[in-house]
Protein backbone atom coordinates (compact mmCIF):
# COMPACT_ATOMS: atom_id res chain seq x y z
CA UNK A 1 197.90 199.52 175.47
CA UNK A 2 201.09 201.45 174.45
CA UNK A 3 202.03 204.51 173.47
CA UNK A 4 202.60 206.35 169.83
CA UNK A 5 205.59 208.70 169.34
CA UNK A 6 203.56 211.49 169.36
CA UNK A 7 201.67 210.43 172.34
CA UNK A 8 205.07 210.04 174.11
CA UNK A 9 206.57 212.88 173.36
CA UNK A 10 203.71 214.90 174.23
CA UNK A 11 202.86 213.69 177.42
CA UNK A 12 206.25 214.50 178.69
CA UNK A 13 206.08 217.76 177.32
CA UNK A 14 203.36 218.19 179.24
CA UNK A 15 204.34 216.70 182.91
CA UNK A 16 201.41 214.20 182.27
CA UNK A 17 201.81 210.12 182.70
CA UNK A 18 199.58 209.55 179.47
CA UNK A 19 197.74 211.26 177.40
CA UNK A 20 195.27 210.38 174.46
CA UNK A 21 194.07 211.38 171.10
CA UNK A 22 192.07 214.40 171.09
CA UNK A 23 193.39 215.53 174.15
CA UNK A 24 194.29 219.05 174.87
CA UNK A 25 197.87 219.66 176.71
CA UNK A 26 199.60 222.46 177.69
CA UNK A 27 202.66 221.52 176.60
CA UNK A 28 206.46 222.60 177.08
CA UNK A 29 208.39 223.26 174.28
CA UNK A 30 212.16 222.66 173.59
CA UNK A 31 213.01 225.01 170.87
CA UNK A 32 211.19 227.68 168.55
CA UNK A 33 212.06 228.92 164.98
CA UNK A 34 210.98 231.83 162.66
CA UNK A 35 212.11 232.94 159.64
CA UNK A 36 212.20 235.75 157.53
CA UNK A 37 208.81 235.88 156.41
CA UNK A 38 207.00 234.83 159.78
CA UNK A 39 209.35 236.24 162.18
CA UNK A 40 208.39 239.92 161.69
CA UNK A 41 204.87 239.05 162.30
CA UNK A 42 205.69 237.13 165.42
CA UNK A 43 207.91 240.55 166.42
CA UNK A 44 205.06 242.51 165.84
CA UNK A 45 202.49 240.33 168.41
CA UNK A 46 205.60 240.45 170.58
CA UNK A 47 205.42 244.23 170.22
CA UNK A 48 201.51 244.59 170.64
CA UNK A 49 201.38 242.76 174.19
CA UNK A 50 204.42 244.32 175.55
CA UNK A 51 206.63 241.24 175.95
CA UNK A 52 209.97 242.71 177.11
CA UNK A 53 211.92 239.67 177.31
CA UNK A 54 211.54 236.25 175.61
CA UNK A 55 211.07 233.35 177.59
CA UNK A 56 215.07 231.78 176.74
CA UNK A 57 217.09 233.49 173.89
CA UNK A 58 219.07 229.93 173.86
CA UNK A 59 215.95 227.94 172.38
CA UNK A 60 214.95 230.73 169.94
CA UNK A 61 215.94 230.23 166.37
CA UNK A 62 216.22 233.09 163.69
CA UNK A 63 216.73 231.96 159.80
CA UNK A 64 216.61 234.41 156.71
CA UNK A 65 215.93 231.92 154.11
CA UNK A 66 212.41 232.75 152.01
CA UNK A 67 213.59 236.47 150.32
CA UNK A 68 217.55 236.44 150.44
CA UNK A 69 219.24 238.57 149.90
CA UNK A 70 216.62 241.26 150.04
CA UNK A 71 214.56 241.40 146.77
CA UNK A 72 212.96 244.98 147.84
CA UNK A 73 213.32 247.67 150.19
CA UNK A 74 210.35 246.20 151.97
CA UNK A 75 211.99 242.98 152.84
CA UNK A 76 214.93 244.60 153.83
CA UNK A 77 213.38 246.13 156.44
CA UNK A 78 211.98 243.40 157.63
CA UNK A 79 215.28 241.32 157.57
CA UNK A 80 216.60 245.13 159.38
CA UNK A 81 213.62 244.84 162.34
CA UNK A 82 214.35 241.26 162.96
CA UNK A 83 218.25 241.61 163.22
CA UNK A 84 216.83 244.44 166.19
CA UNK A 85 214.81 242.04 167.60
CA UNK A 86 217.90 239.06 167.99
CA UNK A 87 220.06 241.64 169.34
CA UNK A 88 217.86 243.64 171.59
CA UNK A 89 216.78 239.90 173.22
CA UNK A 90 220.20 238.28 173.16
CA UNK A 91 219.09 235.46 170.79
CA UNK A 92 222.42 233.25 170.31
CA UNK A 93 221.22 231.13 167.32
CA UNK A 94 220.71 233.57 164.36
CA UNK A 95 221.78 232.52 160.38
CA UNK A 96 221.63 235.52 158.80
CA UNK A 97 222.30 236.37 154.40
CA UNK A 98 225.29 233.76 153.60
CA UNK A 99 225.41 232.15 157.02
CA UNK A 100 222.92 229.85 156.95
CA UNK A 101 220.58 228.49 154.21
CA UNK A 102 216.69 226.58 154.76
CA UNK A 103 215.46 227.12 158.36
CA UNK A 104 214.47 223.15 158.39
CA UNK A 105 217.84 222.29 157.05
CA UNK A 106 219.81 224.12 159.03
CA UNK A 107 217.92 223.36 162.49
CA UNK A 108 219.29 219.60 161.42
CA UNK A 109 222.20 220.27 160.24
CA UNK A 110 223.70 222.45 163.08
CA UNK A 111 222.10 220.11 165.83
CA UNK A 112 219.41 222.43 166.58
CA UNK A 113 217.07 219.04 167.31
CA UNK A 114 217.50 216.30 168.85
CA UNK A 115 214.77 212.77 169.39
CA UNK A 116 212.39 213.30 171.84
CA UNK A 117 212.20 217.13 170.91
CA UNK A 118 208.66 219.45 170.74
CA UNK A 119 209.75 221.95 168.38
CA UNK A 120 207.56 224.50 166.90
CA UNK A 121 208.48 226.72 163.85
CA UNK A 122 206.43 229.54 161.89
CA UNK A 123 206.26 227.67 158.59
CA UNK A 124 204.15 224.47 157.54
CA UNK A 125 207.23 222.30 156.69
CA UNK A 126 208.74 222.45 160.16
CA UNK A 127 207.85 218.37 159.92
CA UNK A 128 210.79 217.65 158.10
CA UNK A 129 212.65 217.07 161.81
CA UNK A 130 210.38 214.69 162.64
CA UNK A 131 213.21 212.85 160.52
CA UNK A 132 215.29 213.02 163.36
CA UNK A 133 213.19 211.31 165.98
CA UNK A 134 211.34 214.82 167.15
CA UNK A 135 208.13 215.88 167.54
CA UNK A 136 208.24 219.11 165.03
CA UNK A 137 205.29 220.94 163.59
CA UNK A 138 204.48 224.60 162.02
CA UNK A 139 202.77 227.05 163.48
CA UNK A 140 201.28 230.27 163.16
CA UNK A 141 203.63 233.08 163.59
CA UNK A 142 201.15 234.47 166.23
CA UNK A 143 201.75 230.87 167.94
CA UNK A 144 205.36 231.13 167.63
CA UNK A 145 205.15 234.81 169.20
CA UNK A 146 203.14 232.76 172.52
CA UNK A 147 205.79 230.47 173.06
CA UNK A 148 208.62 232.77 172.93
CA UNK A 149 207.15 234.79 175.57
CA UNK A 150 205.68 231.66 177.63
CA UNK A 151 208.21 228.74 176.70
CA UNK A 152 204.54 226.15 176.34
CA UNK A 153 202.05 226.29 173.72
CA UNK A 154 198.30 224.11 173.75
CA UNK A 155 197.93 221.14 171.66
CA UNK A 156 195.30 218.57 170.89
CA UNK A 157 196.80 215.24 171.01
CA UNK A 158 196.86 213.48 167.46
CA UNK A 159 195.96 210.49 166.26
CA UNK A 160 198.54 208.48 164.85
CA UNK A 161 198.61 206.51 161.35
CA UNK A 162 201.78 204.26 160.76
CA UNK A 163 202.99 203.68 157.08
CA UNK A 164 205.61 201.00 156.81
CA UNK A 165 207.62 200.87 153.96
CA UNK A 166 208.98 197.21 153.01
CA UNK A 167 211.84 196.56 150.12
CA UNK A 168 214.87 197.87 148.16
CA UNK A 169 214.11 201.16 146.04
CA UNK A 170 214.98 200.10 142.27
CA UNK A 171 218.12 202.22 140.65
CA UNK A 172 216.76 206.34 139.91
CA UNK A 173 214.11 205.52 142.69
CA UNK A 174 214.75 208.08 145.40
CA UNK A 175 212.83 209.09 148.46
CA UNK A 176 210.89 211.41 146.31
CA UNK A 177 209.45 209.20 144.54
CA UNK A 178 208.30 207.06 147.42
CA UNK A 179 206.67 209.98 149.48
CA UNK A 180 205.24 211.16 146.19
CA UNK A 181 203.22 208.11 146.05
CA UNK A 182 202.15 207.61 149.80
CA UNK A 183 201.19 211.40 149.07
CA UNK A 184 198.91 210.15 145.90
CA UNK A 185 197.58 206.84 147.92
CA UNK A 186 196.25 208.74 151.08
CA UNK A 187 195.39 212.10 149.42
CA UNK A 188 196.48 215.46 150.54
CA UNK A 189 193.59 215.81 153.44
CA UNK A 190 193.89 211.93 154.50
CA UNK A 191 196.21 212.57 157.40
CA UNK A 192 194.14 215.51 158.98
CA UNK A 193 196.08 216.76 161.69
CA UNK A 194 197.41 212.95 162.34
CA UNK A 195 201.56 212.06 163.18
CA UNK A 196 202.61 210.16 160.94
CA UNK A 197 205.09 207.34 161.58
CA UNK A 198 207.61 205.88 159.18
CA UNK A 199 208.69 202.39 159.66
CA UNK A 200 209.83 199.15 157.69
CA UNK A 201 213.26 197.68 156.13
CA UNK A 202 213.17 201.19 153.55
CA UNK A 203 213.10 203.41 156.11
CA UNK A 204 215.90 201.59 158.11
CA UNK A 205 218.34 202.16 155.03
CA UNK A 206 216.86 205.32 154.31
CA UNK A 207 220.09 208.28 154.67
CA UNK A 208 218.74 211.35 157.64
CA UNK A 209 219.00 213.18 154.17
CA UNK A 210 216.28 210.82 152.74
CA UNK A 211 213.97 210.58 155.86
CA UNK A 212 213.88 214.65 155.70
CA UNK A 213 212.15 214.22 152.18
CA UNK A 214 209.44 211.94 153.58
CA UNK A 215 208.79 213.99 156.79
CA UNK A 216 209.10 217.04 154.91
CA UNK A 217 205.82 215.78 152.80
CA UNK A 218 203.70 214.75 155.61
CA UNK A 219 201.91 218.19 155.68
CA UNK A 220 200.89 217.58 152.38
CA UNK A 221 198.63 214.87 153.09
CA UNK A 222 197.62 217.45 156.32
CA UNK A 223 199.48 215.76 158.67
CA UNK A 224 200.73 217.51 161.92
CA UNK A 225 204.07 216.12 161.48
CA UNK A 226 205.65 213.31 160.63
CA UNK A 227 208.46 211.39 162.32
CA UNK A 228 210.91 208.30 161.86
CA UNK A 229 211.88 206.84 165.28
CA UNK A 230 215.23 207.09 166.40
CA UNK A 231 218.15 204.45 165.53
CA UNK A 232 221.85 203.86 165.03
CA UNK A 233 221.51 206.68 162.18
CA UNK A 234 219.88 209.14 163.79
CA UNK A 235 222.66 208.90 166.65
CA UNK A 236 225.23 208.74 163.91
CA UNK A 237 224.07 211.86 162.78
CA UNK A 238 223.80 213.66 165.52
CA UNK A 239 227.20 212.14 167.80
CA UNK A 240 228.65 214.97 166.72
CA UNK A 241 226.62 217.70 165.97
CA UNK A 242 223.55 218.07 168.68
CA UNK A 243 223.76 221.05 170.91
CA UNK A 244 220.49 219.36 173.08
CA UNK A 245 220.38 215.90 175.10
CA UNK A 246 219.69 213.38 173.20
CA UNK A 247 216.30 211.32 174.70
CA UNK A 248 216.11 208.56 173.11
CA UNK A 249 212.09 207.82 172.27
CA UNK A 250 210.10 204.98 170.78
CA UNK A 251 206.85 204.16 170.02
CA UNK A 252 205.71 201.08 171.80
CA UNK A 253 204.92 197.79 169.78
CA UNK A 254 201.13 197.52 171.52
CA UNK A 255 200.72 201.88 170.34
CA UNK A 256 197.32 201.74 168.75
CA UNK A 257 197.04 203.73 165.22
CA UNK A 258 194.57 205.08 163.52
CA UNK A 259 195.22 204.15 159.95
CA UNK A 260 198.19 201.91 159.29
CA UNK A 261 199.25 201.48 155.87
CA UNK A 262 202.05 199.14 153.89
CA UNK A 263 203.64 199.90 150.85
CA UNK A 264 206.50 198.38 148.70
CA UNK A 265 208.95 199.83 146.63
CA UNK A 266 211.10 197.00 144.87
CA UNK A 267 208.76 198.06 141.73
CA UNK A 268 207.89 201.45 142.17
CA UNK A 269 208.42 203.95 138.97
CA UNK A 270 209.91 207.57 139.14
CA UNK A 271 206.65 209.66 140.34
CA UNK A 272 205.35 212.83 139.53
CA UNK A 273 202.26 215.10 140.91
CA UNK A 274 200.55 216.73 138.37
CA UNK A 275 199.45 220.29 138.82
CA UNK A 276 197.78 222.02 140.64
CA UNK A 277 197.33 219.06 142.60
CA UNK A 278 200.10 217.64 145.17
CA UNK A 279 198.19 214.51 145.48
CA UNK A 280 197.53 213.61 141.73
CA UNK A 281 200.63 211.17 141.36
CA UNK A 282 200.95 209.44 138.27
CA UNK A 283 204.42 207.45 137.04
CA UNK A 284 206.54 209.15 134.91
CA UNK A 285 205.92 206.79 131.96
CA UNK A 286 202.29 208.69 131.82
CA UNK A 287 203.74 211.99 131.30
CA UNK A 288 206.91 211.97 129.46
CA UNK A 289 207.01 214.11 126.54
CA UNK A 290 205.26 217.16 128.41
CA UNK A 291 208.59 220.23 126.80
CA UNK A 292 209.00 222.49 130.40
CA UNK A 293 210.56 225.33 130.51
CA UNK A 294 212.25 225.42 133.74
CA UNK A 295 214.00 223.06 136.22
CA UNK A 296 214.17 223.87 139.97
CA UNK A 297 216.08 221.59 141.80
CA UNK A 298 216.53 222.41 145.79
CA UNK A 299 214.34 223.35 148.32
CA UNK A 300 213.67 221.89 151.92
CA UNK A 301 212.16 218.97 149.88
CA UNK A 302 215.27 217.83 147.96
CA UNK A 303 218.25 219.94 148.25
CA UNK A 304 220.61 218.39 150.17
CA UNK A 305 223.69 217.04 149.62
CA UNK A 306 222.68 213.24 148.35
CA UNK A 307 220.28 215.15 145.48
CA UNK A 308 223.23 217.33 144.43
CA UNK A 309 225.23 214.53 144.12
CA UNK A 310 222.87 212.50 141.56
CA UNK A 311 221.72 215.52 140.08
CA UNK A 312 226.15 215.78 139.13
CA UNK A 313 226.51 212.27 138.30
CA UNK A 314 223.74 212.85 135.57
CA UNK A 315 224.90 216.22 134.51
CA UNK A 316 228.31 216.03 134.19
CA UNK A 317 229.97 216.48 130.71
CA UNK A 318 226.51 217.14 129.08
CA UNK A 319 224.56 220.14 128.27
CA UNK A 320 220.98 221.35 129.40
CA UNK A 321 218.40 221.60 126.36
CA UNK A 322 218.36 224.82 125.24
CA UNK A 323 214.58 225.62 125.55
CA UNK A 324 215.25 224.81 129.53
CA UNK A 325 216.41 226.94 132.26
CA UNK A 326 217.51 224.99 135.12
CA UNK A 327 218.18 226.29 138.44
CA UNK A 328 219.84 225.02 141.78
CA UNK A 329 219.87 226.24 144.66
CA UNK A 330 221.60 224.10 147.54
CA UNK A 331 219.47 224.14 151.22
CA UNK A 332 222.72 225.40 153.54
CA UNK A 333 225.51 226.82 153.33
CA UNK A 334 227.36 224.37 154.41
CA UNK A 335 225.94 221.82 151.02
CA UNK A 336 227.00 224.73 149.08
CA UNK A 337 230.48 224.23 150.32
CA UNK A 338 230.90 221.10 150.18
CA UNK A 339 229.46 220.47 147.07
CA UNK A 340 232.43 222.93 145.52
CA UNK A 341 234.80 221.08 147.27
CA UNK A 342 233.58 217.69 145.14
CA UNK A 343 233.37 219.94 141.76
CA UNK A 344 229.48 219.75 141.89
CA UNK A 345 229.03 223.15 141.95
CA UNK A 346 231.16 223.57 138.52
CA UNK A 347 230.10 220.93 136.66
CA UNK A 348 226.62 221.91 137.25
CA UNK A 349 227.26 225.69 136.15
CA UNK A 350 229.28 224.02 132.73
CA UNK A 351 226.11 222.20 132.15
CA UNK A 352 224.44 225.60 132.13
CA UNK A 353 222.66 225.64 135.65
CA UNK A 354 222.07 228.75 137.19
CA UNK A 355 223.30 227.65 140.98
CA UNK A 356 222.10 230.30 143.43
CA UNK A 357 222.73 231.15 147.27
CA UNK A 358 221.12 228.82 149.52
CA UNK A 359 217.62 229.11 150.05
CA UNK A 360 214.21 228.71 149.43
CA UNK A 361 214.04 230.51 146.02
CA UNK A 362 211.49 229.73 143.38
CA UNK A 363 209.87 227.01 145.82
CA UNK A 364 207.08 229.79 147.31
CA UNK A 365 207.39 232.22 144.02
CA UNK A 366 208.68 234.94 145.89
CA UNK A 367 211.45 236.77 143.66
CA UNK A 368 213.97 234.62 141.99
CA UNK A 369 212.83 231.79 139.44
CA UNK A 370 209.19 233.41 138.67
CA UNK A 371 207.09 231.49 136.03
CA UNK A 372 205.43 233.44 133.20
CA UNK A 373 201.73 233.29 132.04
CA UNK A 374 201.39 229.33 130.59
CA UNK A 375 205.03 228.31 131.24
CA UNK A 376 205.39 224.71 132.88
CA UNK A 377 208.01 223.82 135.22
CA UNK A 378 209.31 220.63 136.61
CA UNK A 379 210.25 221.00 140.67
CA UNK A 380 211.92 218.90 143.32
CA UNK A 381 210.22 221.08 145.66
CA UNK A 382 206.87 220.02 147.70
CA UNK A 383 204.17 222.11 146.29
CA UNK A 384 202.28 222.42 142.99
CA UNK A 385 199.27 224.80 143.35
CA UNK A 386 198.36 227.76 140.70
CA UNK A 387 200.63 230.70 141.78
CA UNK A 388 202.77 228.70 143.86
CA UNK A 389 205.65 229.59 141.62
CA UNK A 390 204.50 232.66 140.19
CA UNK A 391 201.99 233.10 137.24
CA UNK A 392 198.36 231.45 138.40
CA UNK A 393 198.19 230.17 134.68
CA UNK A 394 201.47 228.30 135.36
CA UNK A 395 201.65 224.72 135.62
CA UNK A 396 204.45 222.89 138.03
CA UNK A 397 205.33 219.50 138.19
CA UNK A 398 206.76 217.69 141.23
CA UNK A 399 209.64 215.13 140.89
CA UNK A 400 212.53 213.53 142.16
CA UNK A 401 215.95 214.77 141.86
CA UNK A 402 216.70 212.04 138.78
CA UNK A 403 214.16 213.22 137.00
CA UNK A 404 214.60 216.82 137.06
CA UNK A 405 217.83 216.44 136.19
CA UNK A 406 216.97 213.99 133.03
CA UNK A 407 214.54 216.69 132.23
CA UNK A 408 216.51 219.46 131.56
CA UNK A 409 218.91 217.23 129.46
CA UNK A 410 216.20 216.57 127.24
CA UNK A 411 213.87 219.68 127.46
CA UNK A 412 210.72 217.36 128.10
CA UNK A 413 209.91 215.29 131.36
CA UNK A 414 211.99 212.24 130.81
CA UNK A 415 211.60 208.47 132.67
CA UNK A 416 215.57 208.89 133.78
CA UNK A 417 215.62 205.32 133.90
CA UNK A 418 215.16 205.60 129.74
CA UNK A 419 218.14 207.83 129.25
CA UNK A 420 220.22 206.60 131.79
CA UNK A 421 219.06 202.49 130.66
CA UNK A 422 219.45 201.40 134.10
């Protein structure tokens, strides 16, 4: 019997020949990330056993991303105790205020990870690199503080479920929409603590961009992480780019899987998940004509370069409704500056976006985009629950690019495929 890509990854990480679901390795790991918001925590444990030195400053990733720039004198003294903490330790890889932009993003983007990877980060959507052939997962920041210090962390072994994804995605039928409705098919606890593997003739057309949006969603079915296994775009991605050795990994055609399931798209419909509930996926067509008062398009979900770019191509020479704000926020840096090099960035703002510094923003509530008592927001972001975005009372919808962007043109949410009569 063969092996999964978790199961292979693992059991190299761990010196071991093979290992199994539910088994418990002591496992090496090739690169660790914290954030704003986690890392002073993880400083802190650091702190409170008397590490004095971390295990390799070289594998030890730093992003301010969640509160930047500082939204209080309390978060600026955490972003002040972690810049101590990358300077007193030497740590080469830090993206500090205007340098860098979404930790996930930017550990892809600047070749951070490469297949064959275990990388651990201090927030829940560290899966999103499974998109490039890794095995990446979220931790605790108390876990993250561990492997600093030891350079391994423990993990049980998980079982695997492989979704393959067959067919062309119709016009205004994005990623999104297709993780949206694996999401609403297996339920947002049917992957406990499983890897998920994406295959099929979708996935091999599928931009790194576009796999990031489906890995990025595996945690919220409860999955440990999800991955795509490696091929000619992965390496095309990363020829240029990866600062690690590229170990090329595959599951093997005999792996065993838990669960597999196959899905379609050549008919699938524009999705959206229906607060407070990630998993509660309906097609657009049930829920136009719901007026929103917001539009918040970005996050590590969806704000790359290919959503800017169809978020422009609808937006450009129109005019947001008036009873909508709509606000952008590109992942890195880097999208930010090359989207003002295509005229994105302007036509957006004449459309009357508010496009922010790269971030995280209203995606986790925390102090730019809040919601008010009752308001209702559409968001190409990954999470829906009460307070996510601010007021408990609230309500957030989750969509694609497309249709955010159709939505603030009309003020209600809008089948994009009806305005755009594709």
């Amino acid at each position: 019997m063969g092996a999964t890509l978790a199961e292979k990854i693992l059991s190299h990480a761990s010196g071991k020949e093979r290992v199994e679901p539910g088994d418990i390795v002591e496992a090496n790991v090739d690169l660790v990330m914290i954030h704003d918001l986690t890392g002073p925590l993880a400083v802190k444990v650091l702190q409170e056993v008397g590490a004095e030195k971390i295990w390799d400053p070289k594998k030890v990733v730093v992003v301010f991303d969640h509160q930047v720039p500082a939204d209080s004198v309390k978060s600026a003294n955490l972003h002040k105790e972690l810049r101590i903490f990358v300077k007193k330790h030497g740590i080469k890889w830090f993206y500090d205020v205007g340098r860098g932009g979404i930790c996930h993003q930017i550990l892809a983007e600047k070749g951070h990870v490469a297949p064959g990877m275990l990388v651990i980060g201090a927030d829940s959507h560290t899966c999103t690199l499974g998109a490039l052939g890794a095995f990446a997962t979220g931790v605790g920041s108390t876990d993250a503080a561990a492997a600093m210090i030891l350079g391994k962390l423990w993990f049980r072994v998980p079982e695997s479920m492989k979704i393959i994804i067959e067919g062309s995605l119709p016009p205004l039928v994005t990623a999104k929409d297709v993780i949206l409705h694996i999401v609403g098919d297996v339920g947002a606890d049917g992957a406990n603590y499983m890897a998920i593997e994406f295959h099929g003739s979708t996935i091999k057309k599928m931009s790194i961009d576009s796999r990031m949006t489906l890995c990025n969603m595996a945690v919220e079915m409860g999955a440990k992480t999800g991955m795509v296994p490696v091929d000619e775009i992965t390496l095309k991605y990363l020829k240029d780019i990866a600062k690690a050795p590229i170990r090329i990994v595959r599951p093997d055609l005999d792996a065993e899987y838990t669960d597999v399931r196959e899905y379609n798209v050549d008919k699938l419909e524009p999705m959206v998940a229906i607060p407070p509930r990630v998993d509660d996926v309906k097609p657009v067509s049930e829920v136009e004509g719901i007026e929103v008062d917001q539009v918040f398009i970005g996050s590590c979900t969806n704000g790359r370069l290919e959503d800017l770019i169809m978020v422009y191509k609808i937006l450009k020479g129109k005019k947001i409704a008036q009873n909508v704000r709509c606000i952008v926020l590109p992942a890195s840096v880097q999208i930010y500056q090359e989207a003002l090099k295509m005229g994105i960035i302007e036509e957006l703002v004449k459309a009357g976006c508010v496009v922010g510094p790269p971030g995280c923003g209203p995606c986790l509530g925390g102090h730019l985009g809040l919601l008010a008592k009752d308001e209702v927001a559409v968001s190409t972001s990954n999470r829906n629950f009460r307070g996510r975005m601010g007021h408990p009372d609230a309500k957030i919808y989750l969509v694609s690019p497309a249709t955010a962007a159709v939505t603030a043109l009309m003020g209600k949410i809008t089948d994009p495929r009806e305005v755009l009569k594709v």
